[in-house]
Protein backbone atom coordinates (compact mmCIF):
# COMPACT_ATOMS: atom_id res chain seq x y z
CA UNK A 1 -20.71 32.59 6.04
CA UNK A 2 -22.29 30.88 2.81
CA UNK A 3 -22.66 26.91 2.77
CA UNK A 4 -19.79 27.28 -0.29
CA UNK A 5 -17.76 29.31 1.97
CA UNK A 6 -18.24 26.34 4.68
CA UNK A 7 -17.05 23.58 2.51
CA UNK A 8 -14.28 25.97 0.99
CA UNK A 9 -12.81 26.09 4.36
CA UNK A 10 -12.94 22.48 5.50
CA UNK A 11 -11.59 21.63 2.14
CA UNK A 12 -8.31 23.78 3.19
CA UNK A 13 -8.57 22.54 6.48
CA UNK A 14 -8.60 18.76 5.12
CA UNK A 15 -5.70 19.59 2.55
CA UNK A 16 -3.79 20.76 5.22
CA UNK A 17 -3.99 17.96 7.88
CA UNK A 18 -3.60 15.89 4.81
CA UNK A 19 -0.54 17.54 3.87
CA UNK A 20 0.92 17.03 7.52
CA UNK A 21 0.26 13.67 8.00
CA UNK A 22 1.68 12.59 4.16
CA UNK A 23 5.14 14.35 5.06
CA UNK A 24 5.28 11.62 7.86
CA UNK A 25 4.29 9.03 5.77
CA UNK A 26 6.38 9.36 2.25
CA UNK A 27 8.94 6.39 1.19
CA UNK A 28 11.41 6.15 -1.67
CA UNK A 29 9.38 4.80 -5.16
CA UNK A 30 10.71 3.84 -8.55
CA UNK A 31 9.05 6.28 -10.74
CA UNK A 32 9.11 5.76 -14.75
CA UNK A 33 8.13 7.90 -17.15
CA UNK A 34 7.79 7.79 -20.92
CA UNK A 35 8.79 11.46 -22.91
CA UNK A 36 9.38 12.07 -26.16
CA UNK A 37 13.20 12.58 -27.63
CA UNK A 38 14.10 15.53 -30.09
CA UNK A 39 14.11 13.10 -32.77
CA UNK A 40 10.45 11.71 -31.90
CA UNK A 41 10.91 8.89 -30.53
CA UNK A 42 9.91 7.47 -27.47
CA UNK A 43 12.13 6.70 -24.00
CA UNK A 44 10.97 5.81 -20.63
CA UNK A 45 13.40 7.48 -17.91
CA UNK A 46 13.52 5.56 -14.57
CA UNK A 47 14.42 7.85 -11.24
CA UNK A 48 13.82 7.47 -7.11
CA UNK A 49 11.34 9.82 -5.60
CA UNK A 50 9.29 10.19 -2.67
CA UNK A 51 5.88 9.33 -2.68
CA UNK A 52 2.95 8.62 -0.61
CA UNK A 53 2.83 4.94 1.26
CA UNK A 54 0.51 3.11 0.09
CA UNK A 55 -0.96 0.12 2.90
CA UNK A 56 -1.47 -3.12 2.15
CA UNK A 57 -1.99 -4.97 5.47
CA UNK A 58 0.87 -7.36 6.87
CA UNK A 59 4.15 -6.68 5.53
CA UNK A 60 5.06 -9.97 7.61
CA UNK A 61 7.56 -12.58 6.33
CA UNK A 62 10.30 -12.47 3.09
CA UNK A 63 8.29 -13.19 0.17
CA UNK A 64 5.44 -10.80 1.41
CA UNK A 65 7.46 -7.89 1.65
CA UNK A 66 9.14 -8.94 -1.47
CA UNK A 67 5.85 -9.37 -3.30
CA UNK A 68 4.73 -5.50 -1.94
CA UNK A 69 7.55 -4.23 -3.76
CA UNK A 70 5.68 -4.02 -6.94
CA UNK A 71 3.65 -1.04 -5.08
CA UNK A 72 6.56 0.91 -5.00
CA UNK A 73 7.06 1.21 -8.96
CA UNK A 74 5.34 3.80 -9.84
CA UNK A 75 4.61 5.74 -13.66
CA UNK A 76 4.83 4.33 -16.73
CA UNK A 77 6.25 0.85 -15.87
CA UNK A 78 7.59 -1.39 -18.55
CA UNK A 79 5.18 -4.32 -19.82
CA UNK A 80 5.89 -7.00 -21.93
CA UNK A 81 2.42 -7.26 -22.52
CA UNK A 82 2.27 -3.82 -23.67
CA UNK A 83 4.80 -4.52 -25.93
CA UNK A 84 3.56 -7.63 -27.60
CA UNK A 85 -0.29 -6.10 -27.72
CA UNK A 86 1.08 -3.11 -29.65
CA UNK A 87 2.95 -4.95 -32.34
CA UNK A 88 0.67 -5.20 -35.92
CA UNK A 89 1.82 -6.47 -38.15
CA UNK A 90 0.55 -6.76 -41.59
CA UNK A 91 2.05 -10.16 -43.30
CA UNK A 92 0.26 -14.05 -41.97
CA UNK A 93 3.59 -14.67 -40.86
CA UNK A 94 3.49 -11.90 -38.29
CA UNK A 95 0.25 -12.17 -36.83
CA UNK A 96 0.95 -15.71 -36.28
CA UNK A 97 4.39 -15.38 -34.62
CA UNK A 98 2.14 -12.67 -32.46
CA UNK A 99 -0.94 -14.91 -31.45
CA UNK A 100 2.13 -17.21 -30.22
CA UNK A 101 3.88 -14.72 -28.24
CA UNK A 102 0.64 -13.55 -26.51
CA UNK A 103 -0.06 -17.52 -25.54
CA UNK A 104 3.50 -18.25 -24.26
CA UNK A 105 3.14 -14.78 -22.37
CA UNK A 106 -0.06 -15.79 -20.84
CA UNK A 107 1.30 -18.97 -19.78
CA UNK A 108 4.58 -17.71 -18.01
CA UNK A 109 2.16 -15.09 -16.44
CA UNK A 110 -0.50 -17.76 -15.23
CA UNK A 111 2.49 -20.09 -14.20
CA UNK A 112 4.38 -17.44 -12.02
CA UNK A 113 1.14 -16.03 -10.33
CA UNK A 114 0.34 -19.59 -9.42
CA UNK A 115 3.72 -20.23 -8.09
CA UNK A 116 3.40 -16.83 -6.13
CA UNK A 117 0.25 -17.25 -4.06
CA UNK A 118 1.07 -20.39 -3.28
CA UNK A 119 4.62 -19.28 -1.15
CA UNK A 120 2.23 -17.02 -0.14
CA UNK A 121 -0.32 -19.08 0.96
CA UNK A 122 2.37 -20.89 2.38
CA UNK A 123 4.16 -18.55 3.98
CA UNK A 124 0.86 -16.73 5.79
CA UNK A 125 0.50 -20.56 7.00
CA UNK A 126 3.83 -20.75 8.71
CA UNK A 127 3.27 -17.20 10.66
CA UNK A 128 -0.04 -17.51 11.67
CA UNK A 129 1.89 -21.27 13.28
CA UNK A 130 4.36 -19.09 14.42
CA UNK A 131 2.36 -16.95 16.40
CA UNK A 132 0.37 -19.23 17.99
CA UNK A 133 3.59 -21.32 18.86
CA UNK A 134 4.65 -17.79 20.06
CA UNK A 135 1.89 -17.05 22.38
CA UNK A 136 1.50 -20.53 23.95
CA UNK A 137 5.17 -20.43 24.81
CA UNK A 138 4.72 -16.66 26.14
CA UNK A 139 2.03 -18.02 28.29
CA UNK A 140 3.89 -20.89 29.36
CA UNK A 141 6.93 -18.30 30.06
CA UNK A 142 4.58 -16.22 32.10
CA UNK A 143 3.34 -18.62 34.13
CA UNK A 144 6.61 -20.08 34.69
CA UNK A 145 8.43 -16.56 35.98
CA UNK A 146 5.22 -15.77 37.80
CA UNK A 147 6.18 -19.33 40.21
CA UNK A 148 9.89 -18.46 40.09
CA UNK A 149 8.81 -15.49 41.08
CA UNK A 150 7.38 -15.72 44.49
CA UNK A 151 11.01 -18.15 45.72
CA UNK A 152 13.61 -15.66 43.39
CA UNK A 153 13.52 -12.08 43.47
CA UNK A 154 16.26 -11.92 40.57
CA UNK A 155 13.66 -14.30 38.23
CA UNK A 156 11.11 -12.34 39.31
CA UNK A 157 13.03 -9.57 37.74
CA UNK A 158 14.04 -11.22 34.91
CA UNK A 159 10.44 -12.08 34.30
CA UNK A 160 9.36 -8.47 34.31
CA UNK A 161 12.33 -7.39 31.62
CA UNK A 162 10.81 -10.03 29.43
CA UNK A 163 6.91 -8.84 29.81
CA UNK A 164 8.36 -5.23 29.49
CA UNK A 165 10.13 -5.66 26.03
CA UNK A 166 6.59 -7.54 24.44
CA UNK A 167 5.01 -4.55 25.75
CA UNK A 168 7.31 -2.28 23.73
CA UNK A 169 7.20 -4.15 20.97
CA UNK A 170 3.36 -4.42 21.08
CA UNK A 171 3.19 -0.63 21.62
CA UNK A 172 5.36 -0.21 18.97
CA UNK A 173 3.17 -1.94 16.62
CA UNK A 174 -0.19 0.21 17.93
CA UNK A 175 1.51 3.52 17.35
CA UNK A 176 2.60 2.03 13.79
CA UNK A 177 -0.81 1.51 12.60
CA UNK A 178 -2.29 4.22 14.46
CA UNK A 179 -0.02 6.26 12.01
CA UNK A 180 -1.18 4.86 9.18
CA UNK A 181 -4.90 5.40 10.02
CA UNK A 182 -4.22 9.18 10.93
CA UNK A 183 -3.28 9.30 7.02
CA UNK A 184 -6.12 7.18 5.32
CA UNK A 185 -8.49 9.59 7.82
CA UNK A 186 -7.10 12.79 6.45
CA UNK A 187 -7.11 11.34 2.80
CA UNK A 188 -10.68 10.33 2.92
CA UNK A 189 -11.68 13.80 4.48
CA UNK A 190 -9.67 15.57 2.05
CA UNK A 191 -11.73 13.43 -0.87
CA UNK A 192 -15.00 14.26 1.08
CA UNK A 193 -14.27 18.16 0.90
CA UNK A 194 -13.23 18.21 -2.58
CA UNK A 195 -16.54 16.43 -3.47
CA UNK A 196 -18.46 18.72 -1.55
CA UNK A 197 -16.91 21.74 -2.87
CA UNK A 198 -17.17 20.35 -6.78
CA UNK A 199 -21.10 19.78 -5.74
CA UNK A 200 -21.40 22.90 -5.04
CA UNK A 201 -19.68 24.36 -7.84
CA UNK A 202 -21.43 21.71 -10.26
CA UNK A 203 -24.48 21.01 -9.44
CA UNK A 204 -26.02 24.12 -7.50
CA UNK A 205 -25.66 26.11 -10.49
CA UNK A 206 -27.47 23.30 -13.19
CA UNK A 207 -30.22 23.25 -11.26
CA UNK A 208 -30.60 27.00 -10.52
CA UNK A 209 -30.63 27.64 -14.14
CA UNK A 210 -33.57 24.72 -14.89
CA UNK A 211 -35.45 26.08 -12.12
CA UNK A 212 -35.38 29.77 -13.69
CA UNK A 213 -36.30 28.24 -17.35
């Protein structure tokens, strides 16, 4: 077997674990996308598909998860931007009324994005207080059933219910991520195929040919 032959089969390899991991990981998206009418002109058509998840660390507290929605709109999304930049017109009057629109909608962006990392800022300061309120009173809890433990059987077995569903819960979280790296570990080898099979393909034969000249 050839060194392109090699690469050509971990590329299908990597497309297919890629493949079977993706199925497991696909979500509902907003997908837009601009076509042209009979009569020429332009439309953008929204519809719900299912697409690849994309990770973008926590997804912990309201406003976070809120804020990741924007990586579920995918295509051709509306922009006002977009739709001020492409105006041009021709008279003083125009241009003027357009230099204004592009301040004002440089402003409201600025303003909102301001107002937006700073709940989040805020928010990632009340979780990460949260958690450590959280574990100190898990501790404490421990500690606690452990002593009640050794006098009560029945809080002894209360205690081990409560230690049992953290476990479950931090299990569940393990498996969670361990998901998602299965998928970014098949989409990197997948990427790392490709490449190797486009060197091959590329490159090999450019500097075959200089070499015989």
């Amino acid at each position: 077997m050839s060194k392109l032959e090699r690469r050509q089969n971990n590329l299908q390899k990597a497309q297919a674990r890629f493949e079977k991991v993706s199925k497991r990981s696909k979500q509902f998206q907003l997908s837009f996308e601009r076509r042209q009418k009979e009569k020429g002109k332009f439309r953008t058509y929204a519809s719900i598909r299912r697409g690849e998840k994309a990770y973008h660390g926590s997804n912990r507290g309201i406003f976070h998860k809120a804020v990741d929605l924007r990586f579920r709109i995918k295509g051709d999304t509306p922009s006002i931007t977009r739709a001020i930049n492409s105006i041009e017109p021709s008279a003083f009057k125009g241009k003027a009324l357009k230099k204004s629109a592009q301040a004002v909608n440089y402003a409201v962006h600025d303003t909102v994005k301001t107002a937006v990392d700073t709940i989040l800022a805020a928010e990632t300061v009340g979780i990460k207080s949260g958690d450590a309120v959280q574990r100190e009173v898990r501790n404490k809890l421990r500690e606690k059933y452990a002593r009640e433990a050794v006098d009560d059987f029945h809080k002894g077995t209360f205690a081990q219910f409560r230690i049992g569903a953290d476990l479950i819960k931090d299990t569940r979280h393990h498996f969670k991520l361990k998901k998602q790296y299965k998928f970014e570990k098949a989409k990197f080898k997948l990427k790392k195929a490709e490449y190797a099979v486009f060197k091959e393909d590329t490159f090999k034969p450019k500097i075959q040919k200089i070499t015989l000249i």
